[in-house]
Protein backbone atom coordinates (compact mmCIF):
# COMPACT_ATOMS: atom_id res chain seq x y z
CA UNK A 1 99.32 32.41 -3.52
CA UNK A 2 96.07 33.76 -3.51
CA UNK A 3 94.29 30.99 -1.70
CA UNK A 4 95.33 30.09 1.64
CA UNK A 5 96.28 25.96 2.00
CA UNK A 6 94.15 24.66 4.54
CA UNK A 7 96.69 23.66 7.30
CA UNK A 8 96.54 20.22 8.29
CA UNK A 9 94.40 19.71 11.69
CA UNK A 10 93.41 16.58 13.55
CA UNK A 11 89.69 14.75 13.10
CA UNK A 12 88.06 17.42 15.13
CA UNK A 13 84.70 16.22 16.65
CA UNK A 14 81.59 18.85 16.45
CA UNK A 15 79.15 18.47 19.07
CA UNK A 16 75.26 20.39 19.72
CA UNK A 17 73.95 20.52 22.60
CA UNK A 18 70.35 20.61 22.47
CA UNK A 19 68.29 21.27 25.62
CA UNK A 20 64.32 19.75 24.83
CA UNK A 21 62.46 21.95 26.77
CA UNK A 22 61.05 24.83 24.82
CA UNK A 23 61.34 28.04 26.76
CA UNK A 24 58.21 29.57 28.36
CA UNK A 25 57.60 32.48 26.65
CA UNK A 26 58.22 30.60 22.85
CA UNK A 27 55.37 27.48 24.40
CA UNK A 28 52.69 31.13 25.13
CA UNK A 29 53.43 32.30 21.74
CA UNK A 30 53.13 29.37 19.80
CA UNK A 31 49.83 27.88 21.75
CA UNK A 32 48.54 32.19 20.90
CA UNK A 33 49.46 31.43 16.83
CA UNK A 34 47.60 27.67 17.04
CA UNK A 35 44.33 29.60 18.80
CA UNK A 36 44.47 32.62 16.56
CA UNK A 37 44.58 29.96 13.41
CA UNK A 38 41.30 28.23 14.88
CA UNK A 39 40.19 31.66 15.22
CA UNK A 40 40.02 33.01 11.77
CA UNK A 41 39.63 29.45 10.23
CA UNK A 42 36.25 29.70 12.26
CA UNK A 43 35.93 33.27 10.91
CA UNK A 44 36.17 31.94 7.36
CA UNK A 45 33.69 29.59 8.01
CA UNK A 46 31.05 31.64 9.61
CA UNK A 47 31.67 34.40 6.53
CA UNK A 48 31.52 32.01 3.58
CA UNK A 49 28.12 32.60 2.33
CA UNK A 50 26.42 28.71 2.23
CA UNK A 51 27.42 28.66 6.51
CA UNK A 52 28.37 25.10 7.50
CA UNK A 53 27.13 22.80 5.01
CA UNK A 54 25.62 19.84 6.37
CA UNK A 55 24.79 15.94 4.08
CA UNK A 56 21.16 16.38 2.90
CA UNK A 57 18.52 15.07 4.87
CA UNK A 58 16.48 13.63 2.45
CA UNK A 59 18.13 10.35 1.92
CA UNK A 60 17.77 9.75 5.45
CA UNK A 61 14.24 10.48 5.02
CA UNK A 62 13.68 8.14 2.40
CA UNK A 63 15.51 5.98 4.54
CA UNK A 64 12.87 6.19 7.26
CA UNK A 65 9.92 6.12 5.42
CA UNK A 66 10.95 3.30 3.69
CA UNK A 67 11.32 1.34 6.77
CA UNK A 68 7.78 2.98 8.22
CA UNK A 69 6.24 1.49 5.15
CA UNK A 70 7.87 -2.00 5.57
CA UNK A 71 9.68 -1.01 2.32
CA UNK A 72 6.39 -0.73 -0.01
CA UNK A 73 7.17 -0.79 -3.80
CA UNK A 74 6.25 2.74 -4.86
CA UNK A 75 3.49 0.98 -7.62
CA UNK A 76 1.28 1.29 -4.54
CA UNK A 77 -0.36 4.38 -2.45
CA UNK A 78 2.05 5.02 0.90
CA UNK A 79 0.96 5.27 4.66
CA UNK A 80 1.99 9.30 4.17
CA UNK A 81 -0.84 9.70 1.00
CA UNK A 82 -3.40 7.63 2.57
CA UNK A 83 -3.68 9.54 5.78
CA UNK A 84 -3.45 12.38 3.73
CA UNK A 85 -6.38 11.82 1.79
CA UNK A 86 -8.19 10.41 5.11
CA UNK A 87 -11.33 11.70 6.44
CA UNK A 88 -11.03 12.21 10.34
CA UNK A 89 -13.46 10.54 12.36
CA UNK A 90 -15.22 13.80 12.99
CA UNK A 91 -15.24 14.51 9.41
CA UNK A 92 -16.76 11.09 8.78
CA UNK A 93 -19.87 11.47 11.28
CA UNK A 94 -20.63 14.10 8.71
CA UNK A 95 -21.57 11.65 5.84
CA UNK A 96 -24.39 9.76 6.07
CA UNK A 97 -22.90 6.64 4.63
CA UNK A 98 -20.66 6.55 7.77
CA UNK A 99 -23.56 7.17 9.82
CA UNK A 100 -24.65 3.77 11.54
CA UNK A 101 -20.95 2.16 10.50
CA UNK A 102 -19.81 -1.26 11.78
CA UNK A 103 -16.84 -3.36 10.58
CA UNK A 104 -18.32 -5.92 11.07
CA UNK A 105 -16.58 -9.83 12.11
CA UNK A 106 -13.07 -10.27 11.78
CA UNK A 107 -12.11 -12.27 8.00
CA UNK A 108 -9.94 -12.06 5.27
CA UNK A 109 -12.05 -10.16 3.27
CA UNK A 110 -12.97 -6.89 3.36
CA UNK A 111 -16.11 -5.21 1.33
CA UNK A 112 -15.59 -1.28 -0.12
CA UNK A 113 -18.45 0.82 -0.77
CA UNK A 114 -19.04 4.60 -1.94
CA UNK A 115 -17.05 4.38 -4.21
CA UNK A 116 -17.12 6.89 -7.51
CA UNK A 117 -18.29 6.28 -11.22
CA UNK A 118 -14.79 6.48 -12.57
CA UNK A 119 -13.22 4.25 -9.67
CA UNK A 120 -11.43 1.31 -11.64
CA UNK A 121 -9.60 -1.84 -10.59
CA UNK A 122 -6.21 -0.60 -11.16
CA UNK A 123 -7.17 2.02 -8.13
CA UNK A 124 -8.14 -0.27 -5.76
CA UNK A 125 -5.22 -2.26 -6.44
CA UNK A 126 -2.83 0.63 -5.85
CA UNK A 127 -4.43 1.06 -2.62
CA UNK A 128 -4.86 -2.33 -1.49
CA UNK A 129 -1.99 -3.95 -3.13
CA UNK A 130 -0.03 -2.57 -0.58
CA UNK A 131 -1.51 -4.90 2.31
CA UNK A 132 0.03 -8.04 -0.19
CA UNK A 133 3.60 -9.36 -0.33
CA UNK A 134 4.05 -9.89 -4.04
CA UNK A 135 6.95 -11.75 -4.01
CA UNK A 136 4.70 -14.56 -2.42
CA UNK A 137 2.94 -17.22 -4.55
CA UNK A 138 0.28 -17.43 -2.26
CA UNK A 139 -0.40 -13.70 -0.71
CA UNK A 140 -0.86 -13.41 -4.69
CA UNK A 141 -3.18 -15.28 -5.62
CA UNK A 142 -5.36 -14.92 -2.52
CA UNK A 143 -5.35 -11.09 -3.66
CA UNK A 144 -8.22 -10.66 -5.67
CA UNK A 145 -10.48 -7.72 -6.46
CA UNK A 146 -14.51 -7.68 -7.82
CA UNK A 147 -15.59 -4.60 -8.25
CA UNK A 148 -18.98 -4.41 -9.27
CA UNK A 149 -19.94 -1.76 -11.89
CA UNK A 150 -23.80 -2.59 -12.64
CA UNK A 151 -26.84 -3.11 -10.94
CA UNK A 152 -28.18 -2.63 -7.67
CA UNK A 153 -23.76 -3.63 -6.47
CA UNK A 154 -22.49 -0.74 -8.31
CA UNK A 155 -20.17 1.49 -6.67
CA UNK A 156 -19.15 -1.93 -4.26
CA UNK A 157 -15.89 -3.92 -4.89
CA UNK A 158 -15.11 -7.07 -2.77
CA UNK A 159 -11.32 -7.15 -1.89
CA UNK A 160 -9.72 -10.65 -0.99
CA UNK A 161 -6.63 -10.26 1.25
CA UNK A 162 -4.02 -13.38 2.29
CA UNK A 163 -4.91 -13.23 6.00
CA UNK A 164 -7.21 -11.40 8.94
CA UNK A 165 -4.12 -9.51 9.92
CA UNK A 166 -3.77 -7.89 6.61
CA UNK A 167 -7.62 -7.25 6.36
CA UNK A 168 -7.52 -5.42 9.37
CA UNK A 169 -4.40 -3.16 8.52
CA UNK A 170 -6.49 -2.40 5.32
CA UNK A 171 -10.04 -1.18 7.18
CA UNK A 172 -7.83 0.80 9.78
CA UNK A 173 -6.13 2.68 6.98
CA UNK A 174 -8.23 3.05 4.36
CA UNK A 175 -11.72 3.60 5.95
CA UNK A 176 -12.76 7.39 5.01
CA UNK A 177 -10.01 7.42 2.19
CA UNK A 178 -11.51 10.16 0.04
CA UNK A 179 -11.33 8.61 -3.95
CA UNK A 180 -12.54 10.39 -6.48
CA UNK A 181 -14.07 13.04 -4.13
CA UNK A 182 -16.01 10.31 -2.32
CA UNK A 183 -14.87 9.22 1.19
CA UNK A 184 -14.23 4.82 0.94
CA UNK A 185 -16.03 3.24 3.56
CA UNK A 186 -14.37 -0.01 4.26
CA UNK A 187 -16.04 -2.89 6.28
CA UNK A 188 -14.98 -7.12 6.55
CA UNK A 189 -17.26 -8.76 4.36
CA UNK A 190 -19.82 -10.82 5.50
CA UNK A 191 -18.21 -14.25 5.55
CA UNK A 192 -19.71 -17.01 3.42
CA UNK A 193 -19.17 -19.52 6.22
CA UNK A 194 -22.43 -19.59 7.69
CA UNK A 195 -23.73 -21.35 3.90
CA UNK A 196 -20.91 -23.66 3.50
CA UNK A 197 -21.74 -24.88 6.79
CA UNK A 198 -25.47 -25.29 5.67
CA UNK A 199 -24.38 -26.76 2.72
CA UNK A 200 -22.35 -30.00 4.38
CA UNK A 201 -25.05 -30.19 7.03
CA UNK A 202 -27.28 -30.81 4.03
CA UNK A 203 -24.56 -33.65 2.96
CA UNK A 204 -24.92 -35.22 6.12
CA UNK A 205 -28.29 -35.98 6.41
């Protein structure tokens, strides 16, 4: 008695009507919510403490020295420490041993002199090394390095690069590198051909 009995009804059919469009004044409000959300979400941003953080540039740094430097192994000086260390051409017409300088003919080797007491093979190499592809047979063992520590030579070193090219690079770079507190100065050796020459003329007759 206390509950009703449902009476007994047809299937009736429940239908919404739905209309799309959003009212005018609900579209204003809800495009004011999304700008006052960018709002303080900027707000938030500009208050944190660190600002916008942005990737750290050094990687791409590395990135572009390493491709200015024709991706040098680091067991040998960069571009970056040898300018560094370079005397400027007005700095060089200072020293006398720059004073009637020539760089003589063109060749694959280049002749160093100036160079300090304590100047060692293992220095030159780090500088000159640089001008050499290692991972070729032949730039390798064209490389070679005399470096005279006696005698009237001392203080001299002969370098022996794989090509003219490379030579070149080398005197550009490295002429007026200061080593040791003494400025390189860096010249194409005078090339042997001349004798050779003599010597198969000699043959010949």
């Amino acid at each position: 008695d206390v509950f009703e009995q449902p009476q007994r009804v047809g299937h009736k059919k429940i239908e919404f009507h739905i209309n799309t469009d959003i009212p005018a004044v609900l579209q204003i409000n809800s495009e004011k919510e999304k700008n006052n959300d960018l709002y303080s979400a900027t707000e938030e941003i500009s208050n944190t403490g660190f600002g916008r953080i942005f990737p750290a540039p050094s990687s791409n740094d590395k990135m572009e020295t390493e491709e200015e430097e024709d991706e040098i192994p680091s067991e040998f000086i960069s571009r970056r420490d040898l300018e560094k260390n370079r005397l400027s051409s007005e700095e060089m017409e200072k020293f006398s041993v720059f004073k009637n300088y020539e760089p003589g003919d063109p060749n694959c080797r280049i002749y160093v002199k100036n160079l300090a007491k304590q100047v060692q093979e293992k220095d030159l190499k780090f500088i000159f090394g640089r001008y050499v592809d290692f991972q070729s047979e032949v730039e390798r063992n064209m490389f070679d390095i005399r470096l005279m520590k006696e005698g009237r030579m001392k203080g001299q070193a002969f370098i022996g690069l794989p090509n003219e090219k490379a030579a070149a690079k080398a005197l550009n770079e490295a002429n007026g590198y200061v080593l040791f507190e003494k400025p390189m100065v860096v010249q194409f050796a005078r090339s042997a051909r001349p004798k050779q020459d003599a010597n198969e003329g000699k043959r010949k007759r």
